[in-house]
PDB file of N, CA and C in Angstrom:
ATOM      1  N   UNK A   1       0.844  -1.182   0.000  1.00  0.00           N
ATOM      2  CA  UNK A   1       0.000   0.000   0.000  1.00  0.00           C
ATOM      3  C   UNK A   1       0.886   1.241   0.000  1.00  0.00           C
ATOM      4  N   UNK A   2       0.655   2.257  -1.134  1.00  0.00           N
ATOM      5  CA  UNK A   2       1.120   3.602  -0.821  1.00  0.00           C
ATOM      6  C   UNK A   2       1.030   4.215   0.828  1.00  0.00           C
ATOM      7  N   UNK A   3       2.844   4.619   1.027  1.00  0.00           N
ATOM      8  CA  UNK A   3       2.539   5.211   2.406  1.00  0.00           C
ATOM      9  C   UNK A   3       3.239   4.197   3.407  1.00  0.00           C
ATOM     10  N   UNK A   4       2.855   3.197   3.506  1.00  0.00           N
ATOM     11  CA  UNK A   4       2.998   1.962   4.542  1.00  0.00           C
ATOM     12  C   UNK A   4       4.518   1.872   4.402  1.00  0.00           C
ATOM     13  N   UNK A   5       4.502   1.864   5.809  1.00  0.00           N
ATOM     14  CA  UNK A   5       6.273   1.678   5.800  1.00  0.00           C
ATOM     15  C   UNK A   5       5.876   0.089   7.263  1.00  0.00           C
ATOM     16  N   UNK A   6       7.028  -0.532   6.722  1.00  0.00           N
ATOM     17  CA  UNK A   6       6.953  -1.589   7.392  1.00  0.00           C
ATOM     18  C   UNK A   6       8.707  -2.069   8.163  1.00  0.00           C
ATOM     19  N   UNK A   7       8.752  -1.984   9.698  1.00  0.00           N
ATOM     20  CA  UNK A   7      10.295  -2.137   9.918  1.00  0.00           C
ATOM     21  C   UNK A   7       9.831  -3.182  11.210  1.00  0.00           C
ATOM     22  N   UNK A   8      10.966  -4.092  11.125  1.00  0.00           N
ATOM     23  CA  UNK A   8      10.813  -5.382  12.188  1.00  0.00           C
ATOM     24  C   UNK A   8      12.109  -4.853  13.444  1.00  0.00           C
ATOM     25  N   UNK A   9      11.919  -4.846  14.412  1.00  0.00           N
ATOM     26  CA  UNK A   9      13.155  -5.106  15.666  1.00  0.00           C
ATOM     27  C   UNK A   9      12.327  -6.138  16.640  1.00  0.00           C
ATOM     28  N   UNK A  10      13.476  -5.971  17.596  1.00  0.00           N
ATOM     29  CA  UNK A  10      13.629  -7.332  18.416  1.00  0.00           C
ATOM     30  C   UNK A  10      12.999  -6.577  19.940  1.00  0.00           C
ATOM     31  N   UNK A  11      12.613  -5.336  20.377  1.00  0.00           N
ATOM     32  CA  UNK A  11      12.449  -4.521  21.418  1.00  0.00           C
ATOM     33  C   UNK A  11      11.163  -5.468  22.042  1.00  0.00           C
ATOM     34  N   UNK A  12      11.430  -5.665  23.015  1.00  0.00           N
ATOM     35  CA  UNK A  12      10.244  -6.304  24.014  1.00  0.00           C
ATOM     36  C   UNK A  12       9.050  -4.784  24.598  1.00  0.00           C
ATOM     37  N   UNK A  13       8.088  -5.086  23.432  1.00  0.00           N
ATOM     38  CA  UNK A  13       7.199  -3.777  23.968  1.00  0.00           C
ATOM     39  C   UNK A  13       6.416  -4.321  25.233  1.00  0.00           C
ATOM     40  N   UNK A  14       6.031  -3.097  25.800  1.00  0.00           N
ATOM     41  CA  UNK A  14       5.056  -3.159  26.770  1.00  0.00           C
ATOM     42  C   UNK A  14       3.433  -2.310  26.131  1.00  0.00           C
ATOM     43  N   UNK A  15       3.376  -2.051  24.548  1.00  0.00           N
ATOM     44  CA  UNK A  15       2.194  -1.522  24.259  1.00  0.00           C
ATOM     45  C   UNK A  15       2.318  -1.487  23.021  1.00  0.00           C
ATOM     46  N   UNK A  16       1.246  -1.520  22.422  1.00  0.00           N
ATOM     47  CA  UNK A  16       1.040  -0.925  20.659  1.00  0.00           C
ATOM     48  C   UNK A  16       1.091   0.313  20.353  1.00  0.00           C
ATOM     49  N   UNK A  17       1.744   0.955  19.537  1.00  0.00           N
ATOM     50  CA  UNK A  17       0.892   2.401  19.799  1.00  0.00           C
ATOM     51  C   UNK A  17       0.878   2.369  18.064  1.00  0.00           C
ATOM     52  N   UNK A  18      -0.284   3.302  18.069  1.00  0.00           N
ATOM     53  CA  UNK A  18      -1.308   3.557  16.775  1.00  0.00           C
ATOM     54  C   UNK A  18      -0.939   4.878  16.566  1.00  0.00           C
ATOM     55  N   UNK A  19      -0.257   5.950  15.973  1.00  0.00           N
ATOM     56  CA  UNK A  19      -0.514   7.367  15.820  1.00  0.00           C
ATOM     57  C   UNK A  19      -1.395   8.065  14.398  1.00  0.00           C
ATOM     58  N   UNK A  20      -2.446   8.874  15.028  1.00  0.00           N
ATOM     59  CA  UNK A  20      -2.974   9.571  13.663  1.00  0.00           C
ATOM     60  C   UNK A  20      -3.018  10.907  13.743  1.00  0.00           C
ATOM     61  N   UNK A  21      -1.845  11.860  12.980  1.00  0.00           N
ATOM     62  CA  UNK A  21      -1.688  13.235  13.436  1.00  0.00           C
ATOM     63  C   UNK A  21      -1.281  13.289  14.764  1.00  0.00           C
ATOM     64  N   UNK A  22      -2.243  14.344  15.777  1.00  0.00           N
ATOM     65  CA  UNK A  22      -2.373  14.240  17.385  1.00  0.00           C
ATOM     66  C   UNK A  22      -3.211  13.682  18.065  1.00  0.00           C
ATOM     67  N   UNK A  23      -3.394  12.303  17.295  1.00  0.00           N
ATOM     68  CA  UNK A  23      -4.251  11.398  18.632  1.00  0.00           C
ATOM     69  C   UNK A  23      -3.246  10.112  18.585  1.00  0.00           C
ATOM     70  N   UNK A  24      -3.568   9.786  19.240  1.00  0.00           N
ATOM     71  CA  UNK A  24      -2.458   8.167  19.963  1.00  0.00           C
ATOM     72  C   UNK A  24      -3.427   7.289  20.652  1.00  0.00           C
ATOM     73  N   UNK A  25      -3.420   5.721  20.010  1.00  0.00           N
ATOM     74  CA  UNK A  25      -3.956   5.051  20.664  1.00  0.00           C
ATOM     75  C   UNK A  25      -2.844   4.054  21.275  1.00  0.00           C
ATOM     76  N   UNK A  26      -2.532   3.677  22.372  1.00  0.00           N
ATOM     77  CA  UNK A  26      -1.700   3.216  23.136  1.00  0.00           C
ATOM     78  C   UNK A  26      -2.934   2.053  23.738  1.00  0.00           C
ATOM     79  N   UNK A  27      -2.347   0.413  22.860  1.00  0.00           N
ATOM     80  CA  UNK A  27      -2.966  -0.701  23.862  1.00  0.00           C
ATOM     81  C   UNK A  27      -1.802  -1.220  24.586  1.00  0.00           C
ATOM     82  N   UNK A  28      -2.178  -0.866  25.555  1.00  0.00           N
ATOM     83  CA  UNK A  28      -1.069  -1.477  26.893  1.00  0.00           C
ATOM     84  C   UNK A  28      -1.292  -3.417  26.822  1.00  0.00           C
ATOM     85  N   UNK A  29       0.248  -3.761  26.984  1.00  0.00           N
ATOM     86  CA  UNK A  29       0.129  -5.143  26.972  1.00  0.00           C
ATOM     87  C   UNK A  29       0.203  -5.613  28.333  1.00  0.00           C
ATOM     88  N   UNK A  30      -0.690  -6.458  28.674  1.00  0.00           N
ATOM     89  CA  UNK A  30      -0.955  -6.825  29.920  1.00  0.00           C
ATOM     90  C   UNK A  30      -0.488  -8.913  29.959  1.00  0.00           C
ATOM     91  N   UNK A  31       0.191  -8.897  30.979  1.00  0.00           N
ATOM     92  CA  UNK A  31       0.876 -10.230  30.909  1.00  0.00           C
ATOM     93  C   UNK A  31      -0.188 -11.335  30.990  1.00  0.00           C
ATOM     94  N   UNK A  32      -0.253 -12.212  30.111  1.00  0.00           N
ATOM     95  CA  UNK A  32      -1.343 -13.367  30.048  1.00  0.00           C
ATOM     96  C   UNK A  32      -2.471 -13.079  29.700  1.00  0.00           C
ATOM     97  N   UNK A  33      -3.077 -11.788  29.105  1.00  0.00           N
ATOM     98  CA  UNK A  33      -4.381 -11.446  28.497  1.00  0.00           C
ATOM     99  C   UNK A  33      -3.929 -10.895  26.980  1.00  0.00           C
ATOM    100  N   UNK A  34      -4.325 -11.353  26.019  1.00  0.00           N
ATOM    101  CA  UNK A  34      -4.328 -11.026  24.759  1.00  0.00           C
ATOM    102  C   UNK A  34      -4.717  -9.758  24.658  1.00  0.00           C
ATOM    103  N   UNK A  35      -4.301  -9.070  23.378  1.00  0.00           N
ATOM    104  CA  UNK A  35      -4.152  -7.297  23.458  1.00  0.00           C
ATOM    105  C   UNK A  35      -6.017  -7.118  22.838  1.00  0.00           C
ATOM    106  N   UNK A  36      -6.660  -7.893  22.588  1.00  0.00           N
ATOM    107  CA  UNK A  36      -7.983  -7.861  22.243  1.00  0.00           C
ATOM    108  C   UNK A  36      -8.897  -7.262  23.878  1.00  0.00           C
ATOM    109  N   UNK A  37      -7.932  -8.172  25.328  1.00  0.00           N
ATOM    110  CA  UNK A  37      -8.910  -8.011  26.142  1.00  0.00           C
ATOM    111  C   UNK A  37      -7.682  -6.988  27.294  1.00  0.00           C
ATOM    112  N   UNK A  38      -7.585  -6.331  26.368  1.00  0.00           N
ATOM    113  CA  UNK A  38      -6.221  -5.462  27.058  1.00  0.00           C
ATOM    114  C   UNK A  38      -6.884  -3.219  26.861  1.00  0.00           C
ATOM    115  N   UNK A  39      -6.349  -2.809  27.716  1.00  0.00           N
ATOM    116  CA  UNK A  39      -7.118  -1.715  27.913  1.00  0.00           C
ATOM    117  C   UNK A  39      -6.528  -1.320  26.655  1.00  0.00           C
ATOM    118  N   UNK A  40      -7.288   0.309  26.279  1.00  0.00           N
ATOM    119  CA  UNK A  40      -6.681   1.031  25.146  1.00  0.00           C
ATOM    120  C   UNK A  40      -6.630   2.350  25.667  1.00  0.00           C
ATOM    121  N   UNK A  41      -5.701   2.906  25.486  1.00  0.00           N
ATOM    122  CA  UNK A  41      -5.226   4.174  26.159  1.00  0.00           C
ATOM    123  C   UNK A  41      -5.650   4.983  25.429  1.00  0.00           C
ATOM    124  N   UNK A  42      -6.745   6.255  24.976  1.00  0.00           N
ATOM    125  CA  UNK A  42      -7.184   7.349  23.828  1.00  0.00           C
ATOM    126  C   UNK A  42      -6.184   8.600  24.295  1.00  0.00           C
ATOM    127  N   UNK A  43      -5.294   9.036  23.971  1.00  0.00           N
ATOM    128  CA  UNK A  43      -4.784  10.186  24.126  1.00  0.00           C
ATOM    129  C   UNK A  43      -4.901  11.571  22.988  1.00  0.00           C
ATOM    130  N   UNK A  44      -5.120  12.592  23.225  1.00  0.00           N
ATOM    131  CA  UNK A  44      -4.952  13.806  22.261  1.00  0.00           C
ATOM    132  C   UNK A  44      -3.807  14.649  22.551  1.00  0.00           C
ATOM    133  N   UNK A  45      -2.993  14.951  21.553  1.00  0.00           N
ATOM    134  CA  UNK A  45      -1.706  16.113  21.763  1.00  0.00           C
ATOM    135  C   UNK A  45      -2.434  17.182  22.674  1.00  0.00           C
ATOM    136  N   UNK A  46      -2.203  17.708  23.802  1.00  0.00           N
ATOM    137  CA  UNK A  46      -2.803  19.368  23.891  1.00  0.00           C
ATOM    138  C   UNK A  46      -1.185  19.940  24.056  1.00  0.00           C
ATOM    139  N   UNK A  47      -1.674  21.401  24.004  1.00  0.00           N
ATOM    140  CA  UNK A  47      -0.573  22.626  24.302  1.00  0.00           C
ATOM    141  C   UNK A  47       0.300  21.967  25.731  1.00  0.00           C
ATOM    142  N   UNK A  48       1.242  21.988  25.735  1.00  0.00           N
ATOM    143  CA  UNK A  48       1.598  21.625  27.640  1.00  0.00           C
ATOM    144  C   UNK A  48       1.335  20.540  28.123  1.00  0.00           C
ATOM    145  N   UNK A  49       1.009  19.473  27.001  1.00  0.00           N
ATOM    146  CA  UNK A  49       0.358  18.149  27.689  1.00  0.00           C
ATOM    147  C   UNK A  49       1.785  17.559  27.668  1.00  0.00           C
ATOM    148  N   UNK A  50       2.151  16.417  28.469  1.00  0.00           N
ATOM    149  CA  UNK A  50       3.489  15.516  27.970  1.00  0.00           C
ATOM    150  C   UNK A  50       3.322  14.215  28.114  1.00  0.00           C
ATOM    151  N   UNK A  51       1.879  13.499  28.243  1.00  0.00           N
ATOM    152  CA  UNK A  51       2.181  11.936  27.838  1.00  0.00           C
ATOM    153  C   UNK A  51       1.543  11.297  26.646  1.00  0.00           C
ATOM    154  N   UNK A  52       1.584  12.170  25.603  1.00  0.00           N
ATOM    155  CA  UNK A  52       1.343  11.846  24.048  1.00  0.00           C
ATOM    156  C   UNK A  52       2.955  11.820  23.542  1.00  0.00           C
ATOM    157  N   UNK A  53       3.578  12.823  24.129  1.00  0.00           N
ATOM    158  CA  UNK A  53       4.875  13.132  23.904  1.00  0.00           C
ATOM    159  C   UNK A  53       6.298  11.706  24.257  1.00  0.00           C
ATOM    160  N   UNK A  54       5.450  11.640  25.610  1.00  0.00           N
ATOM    161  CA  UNK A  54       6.076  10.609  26.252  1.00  0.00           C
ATOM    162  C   UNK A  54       5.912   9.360  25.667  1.00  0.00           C
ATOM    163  N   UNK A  55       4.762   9.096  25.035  1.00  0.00           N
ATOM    164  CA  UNK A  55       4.886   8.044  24.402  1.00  0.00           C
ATOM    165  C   UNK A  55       5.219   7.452  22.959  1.00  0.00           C
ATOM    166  N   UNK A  56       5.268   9.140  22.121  1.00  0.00           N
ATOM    167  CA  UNK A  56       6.053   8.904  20.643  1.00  0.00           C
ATOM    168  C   UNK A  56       7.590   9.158  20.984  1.00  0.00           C
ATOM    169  N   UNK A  57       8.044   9.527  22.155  1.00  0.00           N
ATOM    170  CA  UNK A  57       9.604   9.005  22.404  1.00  0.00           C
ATOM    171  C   UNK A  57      10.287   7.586  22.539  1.00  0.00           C
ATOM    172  N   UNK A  58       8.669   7.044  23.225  1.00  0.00           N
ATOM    173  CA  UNK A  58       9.099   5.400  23.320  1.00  0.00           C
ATOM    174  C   UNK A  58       9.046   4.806  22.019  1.00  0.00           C
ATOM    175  N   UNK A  59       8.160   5.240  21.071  1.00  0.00           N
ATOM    176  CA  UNK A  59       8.036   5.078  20.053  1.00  0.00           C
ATOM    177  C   UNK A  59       9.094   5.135  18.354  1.00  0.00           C
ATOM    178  N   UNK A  60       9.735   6.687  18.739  1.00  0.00           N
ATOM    179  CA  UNK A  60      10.898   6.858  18.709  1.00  0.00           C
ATOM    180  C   UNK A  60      12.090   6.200  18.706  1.00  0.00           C
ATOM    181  N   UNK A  61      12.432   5.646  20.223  1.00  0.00           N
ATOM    182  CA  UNK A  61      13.430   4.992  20.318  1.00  0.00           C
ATOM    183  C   UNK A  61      13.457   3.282  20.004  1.00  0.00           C
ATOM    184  N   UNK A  62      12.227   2.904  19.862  1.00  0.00           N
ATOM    185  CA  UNK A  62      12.333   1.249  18.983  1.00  0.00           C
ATOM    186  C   UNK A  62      12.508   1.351  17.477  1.00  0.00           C
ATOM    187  N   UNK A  63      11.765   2.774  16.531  1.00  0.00           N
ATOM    188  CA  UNK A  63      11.641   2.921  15.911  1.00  0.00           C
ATOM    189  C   UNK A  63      13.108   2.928  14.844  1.00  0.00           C
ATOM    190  N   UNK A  64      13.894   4.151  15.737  1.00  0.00           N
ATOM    191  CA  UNK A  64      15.293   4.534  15.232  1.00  0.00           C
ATOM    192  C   UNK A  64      16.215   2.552  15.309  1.00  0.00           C
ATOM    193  N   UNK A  65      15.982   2.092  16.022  1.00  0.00           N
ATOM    194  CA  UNK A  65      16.703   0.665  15.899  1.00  0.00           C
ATOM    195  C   UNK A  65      15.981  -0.275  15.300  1.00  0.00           C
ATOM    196  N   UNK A  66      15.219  -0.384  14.346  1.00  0.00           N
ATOM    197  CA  UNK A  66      14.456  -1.582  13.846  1.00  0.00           C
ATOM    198  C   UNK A  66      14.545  -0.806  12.060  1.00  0.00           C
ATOM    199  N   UNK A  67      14.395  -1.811  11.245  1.00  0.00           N
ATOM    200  CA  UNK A  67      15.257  -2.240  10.178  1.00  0.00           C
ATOM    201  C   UNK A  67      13.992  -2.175   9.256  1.00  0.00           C
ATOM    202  N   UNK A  68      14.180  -2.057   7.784  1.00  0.00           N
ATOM    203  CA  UNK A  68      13.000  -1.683   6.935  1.00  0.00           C
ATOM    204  C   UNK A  68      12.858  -3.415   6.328  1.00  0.00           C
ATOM    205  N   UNK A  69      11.223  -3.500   6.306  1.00  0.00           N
ATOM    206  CA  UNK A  69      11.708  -4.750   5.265  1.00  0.00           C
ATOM    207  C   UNK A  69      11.452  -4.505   4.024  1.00  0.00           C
ATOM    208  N   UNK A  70      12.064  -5.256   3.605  1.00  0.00           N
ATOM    209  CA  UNK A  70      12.623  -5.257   2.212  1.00  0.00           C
ATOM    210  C   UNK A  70      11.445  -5.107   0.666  1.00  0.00           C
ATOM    211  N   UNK A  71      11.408  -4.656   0.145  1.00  0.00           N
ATOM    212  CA  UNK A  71      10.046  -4.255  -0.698  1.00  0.00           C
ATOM    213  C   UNK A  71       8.750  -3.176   0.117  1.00  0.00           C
ATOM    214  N   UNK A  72       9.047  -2.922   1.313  1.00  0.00           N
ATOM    215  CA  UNK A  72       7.897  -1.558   1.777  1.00  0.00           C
ATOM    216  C   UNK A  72       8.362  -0.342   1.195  1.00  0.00           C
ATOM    217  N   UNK A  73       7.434   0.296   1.717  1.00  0.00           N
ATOM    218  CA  UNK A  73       8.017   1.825   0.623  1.00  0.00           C
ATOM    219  C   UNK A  73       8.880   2.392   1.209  1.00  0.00           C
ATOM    220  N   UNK A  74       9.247   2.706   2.398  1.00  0.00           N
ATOM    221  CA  UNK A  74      10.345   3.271   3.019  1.00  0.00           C
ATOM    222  C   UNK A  74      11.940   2.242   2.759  1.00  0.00           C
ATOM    223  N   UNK A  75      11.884   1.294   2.176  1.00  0.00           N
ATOM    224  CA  UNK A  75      13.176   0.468   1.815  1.00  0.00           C
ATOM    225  C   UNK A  75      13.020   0.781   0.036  1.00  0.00           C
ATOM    226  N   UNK A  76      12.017   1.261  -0.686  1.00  0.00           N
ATOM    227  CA  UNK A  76      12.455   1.641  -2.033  1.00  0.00           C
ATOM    228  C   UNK A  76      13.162   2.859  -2.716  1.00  0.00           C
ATOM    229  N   UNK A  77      12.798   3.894  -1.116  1.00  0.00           N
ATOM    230  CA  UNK A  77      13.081   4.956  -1.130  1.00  0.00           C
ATOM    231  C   UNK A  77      12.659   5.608  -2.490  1.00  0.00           C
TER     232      UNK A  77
END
């Protein structure tokens, strides 16, 4: 699909996160319950807010170490 960038690492998450613009959906992974019956965190960017922030840093930092695969659009450049 145009757009779709697809990169694999090895980082042991503790959540999904979904970003669209300034909203963030963050499903927290909870040990022994599948992420279906796992909470979902709704966050919105505001002015002065910092845990939308806080969580595209975590996002960030798996991001910068995990690897493109091979045929997505961000590896055709």
């Amino acid at each position: 699909m145009p757009g779709v960038h697809i990169h694999l690492h090895s980082t042991t998450l503790y959540s999904s996160i979904y970003r669209f613009d300034d909203v963030l959906l963050a499903n927290t992974h909870v040990f022994g319950a599948p992420a279906a019956q796992s909470p979902v965190i709704h966050l919105q960017r505001i002015p002065g807010g910092r845990l939308f922030d806080h969580y595209m840093s975590s996002f960030d930092r798996v991001y910068s170490g995990s690897v493109p695969v091979e045929g997505s659009v961000a590896h055709r450049g």
